[in-house]
Protein backbone atom coordinates (compact mmCIF):
# COMPACT_ATOMS: atom_id res chain seq x y z
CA UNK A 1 3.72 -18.23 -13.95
CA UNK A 2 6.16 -19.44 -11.40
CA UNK A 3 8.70 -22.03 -12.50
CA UNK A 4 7.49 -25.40 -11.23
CA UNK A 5 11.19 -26.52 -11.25
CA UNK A 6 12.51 -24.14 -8.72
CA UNK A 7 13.25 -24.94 -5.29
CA UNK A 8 10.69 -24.30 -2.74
CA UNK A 9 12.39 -21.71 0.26
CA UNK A 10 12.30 -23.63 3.56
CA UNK A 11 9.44 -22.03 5.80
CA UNK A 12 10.99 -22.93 9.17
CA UNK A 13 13.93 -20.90 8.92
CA UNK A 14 12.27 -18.08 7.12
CA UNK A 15 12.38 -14.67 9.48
CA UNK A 16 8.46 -13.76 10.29
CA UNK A 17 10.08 -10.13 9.73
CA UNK A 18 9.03 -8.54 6.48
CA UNK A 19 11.93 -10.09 3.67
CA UNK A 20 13.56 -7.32 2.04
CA UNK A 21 13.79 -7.84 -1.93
CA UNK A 22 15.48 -6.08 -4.30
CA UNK A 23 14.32 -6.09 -8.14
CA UNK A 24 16.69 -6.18 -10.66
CA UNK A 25 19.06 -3.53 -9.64
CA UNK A 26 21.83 -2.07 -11.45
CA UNK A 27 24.06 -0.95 -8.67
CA UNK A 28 25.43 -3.49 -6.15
CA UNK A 29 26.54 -0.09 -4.04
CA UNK A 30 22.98 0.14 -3.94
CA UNK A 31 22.04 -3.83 -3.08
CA UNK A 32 25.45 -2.97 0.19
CA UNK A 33 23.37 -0.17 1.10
CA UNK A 34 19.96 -1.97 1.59
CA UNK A 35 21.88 -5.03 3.33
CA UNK A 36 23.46 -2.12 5.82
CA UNK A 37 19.94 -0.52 6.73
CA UNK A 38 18.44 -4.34 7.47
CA UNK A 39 21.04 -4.58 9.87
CA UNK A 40 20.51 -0.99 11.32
CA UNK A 41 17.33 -1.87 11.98
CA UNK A 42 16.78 -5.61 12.28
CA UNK A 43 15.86 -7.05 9.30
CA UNK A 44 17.99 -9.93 8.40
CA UNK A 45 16.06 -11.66 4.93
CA UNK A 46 17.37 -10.54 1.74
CA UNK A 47 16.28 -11.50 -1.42
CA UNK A 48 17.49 -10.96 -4.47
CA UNK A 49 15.47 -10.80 -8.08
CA UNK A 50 18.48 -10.26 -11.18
CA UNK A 51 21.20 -8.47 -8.89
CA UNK A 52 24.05 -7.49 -10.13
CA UNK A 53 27.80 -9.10 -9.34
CA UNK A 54 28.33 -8.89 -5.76
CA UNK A 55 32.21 -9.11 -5.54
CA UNK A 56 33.25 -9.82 -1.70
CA UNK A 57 35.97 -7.49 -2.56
CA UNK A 58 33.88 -4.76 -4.37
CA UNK A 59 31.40 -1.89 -4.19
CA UNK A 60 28.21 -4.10 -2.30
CA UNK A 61 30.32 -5.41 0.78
CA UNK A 62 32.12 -2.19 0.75
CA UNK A 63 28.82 -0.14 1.16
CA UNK A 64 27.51 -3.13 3.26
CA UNK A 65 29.41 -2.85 6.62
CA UNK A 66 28.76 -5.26 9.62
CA UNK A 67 26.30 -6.76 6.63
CA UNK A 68 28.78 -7.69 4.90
CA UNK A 69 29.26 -10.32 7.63
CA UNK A 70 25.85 -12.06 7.60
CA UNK A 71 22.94 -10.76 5.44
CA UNK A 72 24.89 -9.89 2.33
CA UNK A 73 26.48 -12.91 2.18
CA UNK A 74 23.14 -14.90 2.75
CA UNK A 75 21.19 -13.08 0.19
CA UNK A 76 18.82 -15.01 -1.61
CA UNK A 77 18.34 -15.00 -5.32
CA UNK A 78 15.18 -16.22 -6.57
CA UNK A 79 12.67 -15.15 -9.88
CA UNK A 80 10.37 -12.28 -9.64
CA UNK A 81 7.77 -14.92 -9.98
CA UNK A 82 8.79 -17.13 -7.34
CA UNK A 83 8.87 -13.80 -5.35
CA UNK A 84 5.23 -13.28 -6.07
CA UNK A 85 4.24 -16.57 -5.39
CA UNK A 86 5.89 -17.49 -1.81
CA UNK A 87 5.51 -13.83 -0.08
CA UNK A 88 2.91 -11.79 0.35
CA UNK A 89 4.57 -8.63 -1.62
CA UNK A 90 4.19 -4.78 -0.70
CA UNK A 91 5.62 -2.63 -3.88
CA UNK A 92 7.65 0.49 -2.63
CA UNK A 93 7.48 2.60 -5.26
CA UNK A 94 7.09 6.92 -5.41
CA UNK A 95 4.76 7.63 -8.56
CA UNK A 96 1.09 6.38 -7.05
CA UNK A 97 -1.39 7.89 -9.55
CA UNK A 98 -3.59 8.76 -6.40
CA UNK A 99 -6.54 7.60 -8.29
CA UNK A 100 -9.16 5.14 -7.96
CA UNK A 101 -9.53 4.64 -11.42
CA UNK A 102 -5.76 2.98 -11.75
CA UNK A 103 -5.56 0.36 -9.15
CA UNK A 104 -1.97 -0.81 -10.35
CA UNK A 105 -0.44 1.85 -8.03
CA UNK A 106 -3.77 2.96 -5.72
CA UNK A 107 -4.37 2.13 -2.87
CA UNK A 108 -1.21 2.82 -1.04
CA UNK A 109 0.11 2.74 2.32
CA UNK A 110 2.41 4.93 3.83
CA UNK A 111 5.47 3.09 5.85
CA UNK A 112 4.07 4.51 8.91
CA UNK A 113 0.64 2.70 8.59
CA UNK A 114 2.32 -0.30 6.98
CA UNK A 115 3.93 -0.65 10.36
CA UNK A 116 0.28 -0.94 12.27
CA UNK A 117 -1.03 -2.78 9.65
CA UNK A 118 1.75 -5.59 8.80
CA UNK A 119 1.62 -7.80 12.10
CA UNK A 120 -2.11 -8.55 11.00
CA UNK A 121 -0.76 -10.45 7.96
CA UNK A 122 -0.65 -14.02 7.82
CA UNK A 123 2.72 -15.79 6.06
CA UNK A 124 5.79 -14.57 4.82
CA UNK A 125 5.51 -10.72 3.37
CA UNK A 126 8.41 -8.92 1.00
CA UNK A 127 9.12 -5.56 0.61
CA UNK A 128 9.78 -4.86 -3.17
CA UNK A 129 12.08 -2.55 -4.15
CA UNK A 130 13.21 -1.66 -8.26
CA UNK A 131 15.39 -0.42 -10.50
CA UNK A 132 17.43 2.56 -9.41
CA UNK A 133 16.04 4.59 -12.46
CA UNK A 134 12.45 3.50 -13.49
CA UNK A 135 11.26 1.36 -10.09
CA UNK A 136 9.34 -1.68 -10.49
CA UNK A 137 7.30 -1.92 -13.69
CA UNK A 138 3.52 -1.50 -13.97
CA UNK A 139 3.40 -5.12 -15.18
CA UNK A 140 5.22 -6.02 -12.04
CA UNK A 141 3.11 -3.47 -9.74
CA UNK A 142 0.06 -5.57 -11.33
CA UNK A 143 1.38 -8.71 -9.55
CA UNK A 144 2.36 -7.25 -6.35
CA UNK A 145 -0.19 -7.54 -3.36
CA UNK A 146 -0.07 -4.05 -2.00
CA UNK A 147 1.03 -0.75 -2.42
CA UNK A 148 3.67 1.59 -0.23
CA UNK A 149 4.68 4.95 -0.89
CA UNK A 150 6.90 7.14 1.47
CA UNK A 151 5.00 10.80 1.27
CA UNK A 152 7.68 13.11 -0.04
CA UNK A 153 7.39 16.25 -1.90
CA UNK A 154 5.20 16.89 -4.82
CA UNK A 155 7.56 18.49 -6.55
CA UNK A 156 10.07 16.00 -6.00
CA UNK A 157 8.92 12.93 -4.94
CA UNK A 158 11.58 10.55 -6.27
CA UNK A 159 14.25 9.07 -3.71
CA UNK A 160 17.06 6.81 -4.62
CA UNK A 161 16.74 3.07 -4.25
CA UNK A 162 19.32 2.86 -1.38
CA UNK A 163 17.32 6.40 0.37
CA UNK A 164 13.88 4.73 0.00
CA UNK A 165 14.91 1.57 1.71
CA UNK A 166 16.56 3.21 4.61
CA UNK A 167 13.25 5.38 5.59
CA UNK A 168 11.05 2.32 4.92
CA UNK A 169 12.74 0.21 7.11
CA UNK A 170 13.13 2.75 9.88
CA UNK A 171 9.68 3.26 9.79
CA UNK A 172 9.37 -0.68 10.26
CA UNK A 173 11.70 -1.15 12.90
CA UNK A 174 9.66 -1.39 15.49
CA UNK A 175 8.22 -4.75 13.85
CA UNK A 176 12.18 -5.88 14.59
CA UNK A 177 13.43 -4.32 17.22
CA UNK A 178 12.24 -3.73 21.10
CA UNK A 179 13.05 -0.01 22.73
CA UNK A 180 15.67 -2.31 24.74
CA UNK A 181 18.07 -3.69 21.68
CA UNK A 182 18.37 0.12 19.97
CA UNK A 183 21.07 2.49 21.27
CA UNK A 184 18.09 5.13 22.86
CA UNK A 185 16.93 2.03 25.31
CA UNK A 186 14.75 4.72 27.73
CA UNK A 187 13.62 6.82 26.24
CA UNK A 188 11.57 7.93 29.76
CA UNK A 189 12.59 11.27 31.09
CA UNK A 190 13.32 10.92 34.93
CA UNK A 191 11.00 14.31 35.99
CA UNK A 192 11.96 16.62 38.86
CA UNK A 193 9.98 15.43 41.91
CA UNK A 194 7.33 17.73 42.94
CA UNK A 195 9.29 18.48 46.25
CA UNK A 196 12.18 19.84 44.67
CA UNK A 197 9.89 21.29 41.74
CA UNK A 198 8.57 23.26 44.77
CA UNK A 199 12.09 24.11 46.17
CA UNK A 200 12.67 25.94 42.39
CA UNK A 201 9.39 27.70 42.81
CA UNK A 202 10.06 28.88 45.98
CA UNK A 203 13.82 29.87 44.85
CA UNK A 204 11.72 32.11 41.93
CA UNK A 205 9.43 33.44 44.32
CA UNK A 206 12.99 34.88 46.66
CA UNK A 207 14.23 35.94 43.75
CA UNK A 208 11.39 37.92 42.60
CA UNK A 209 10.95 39.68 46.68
CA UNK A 210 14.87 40.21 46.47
CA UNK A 211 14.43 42.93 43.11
CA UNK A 212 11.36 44.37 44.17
CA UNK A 213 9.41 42.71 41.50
CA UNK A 214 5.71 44.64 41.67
CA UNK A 215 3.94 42.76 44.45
CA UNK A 216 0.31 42.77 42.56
CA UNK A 217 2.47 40.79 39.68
CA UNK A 218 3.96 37.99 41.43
CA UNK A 219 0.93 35.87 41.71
CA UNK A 220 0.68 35.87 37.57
CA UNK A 221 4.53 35.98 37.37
CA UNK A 222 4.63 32.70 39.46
CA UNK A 223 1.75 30.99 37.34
CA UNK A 224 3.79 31.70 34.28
CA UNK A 225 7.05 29.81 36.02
CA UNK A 226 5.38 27.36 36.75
CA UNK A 227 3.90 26.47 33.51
CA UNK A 228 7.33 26.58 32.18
CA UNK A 229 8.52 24.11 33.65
CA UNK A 230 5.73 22.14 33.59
CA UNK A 231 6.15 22.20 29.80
CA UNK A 232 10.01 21.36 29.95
CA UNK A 233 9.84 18.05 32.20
CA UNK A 234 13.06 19.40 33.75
CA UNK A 235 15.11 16.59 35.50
CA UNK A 236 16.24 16.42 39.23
CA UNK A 237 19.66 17.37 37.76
CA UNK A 238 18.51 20.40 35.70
CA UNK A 239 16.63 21.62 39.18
CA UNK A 240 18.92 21.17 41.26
CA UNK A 241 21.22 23.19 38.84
CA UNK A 242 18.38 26.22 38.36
CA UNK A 243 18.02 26.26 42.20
CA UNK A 244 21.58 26.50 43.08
CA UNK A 245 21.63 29.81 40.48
CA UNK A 246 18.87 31.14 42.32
CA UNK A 247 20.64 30.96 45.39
CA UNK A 248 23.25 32.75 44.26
CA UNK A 249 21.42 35.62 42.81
CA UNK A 250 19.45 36.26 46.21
CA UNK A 251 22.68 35.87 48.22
CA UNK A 252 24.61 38.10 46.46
CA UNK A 253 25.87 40.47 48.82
CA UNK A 254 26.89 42.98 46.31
CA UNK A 255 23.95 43.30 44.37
CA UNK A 256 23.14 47.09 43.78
CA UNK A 257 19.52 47.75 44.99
């Protein structure tokens, strides 16, 4: 049951981002790590259930870069019951039992779907992370709302605490972070307009005349080109370059016939 002594967390300044917390872990390298892949990708709440020292001048901050400036240092420490109580909680953890006869780890989501699914949730939500060795504990798993599970290997399905928080939160980032604040802004391909897409064909079709290229297989030959580059999306740069090395293979003066 949750201590009725401890403080209650102020709502208004609490991120509507997913909180990221971190269960009782035994490496503060690890706890820097986590606190560096908020930052990468915009999660700024970190909460923290038994952490280990975090020495300003040791391993976390090291490990932590620029969050060593702001979300490290603003961590939250709070009781795994507390935790439970205030957040709605989704359990990352790799063993699932993919069973409907143990609902302690089943259902599960995958990060991917979490992300479609998680801006339909009402309140403050957590992501729960464990212990570098043995995860979060089926007890704890009993009191966690949800289920996520990063698909992985069969064979080897186990990541390390720092590893699983990194692809779980990339997978999230678009909850955080609009196409305009990462460092691939437009992602938009400026394509070749048709006029000058036509200016390569016709370069293709001289070229083909200019080596004797059997008439009755230009027509197919063409086709073919065409769907090339149809495929590729070239840019008016990348044209302009294939065009120019057209010309210069039909204007060759020297070419031996």
């Amino acid at each position: 049951m949750p201590d009725s002594h401890a403080p209650a967390r102020d709502d208004t300044s609490s991120s509507p981002l997913p909180a990221v917390a971190v269960v009782d872990a035994k490496t503060p390298g690890n706890v820097g790590t986590i606190a560096r892949a908020m930052k990468n990708f915009g999660f700024s709440d970190l909460l923290l259930v038994d952490p280990p020292a975090l020495d300003p001048d040791g391993e976390a901050y090291g490990f932590a870069g620029h969050a060593r400036e702001d979300i490290l240092p603003n961590a939250t420490e709070l009781t795994f019951d507390d935790l439970v109580s205030e957040y709605h909680t989704i359990g990352c953890t790799a063993v699932t039992n993919e069973t409907d006869a143990n609902h302690v780890r089943f259902p599960f989501s995958t990060p991917a779907e979490l992300a479609e699914r998680l801006p339909t949730v009402a309140g403050k939500s957590a992501l729960v992370f464990g212990r570098e060795r043995v995860g979060l504990t089926n007890e704890e798993l009993a009191h966690i709302d949800e289920i996520c599970s990063i698909p992985a290997s069969a064979d080897y399905p186990v990541l390390n605490l720092g590893q699983a928080a990194t692809i779980t939160l990339y997978e999230l980032r678009t909850l955080a972070l609009d196409p305009g604040d990462t460092q691939h802004p437009d992602r938009e391909r400026t394509r070749a307009s048709p006029p000058l897409l036509e200016r390569l064909y016709d370069g293709w079709a001289d070229l083909l005349e200019e080596i004797n290229h059997p008439e009755e297989k230009r027509a197919k030959t063409m086709r073919m080109i065409r769907r090339v580059y149809g495929r590729a999306d070239p840019t008016e740069r990348e044209v302009n370059t294939f065009i120019g090395i057209l010309r210069r293979a039909t204007e060759r003066p020297d070419r031996d016939r």
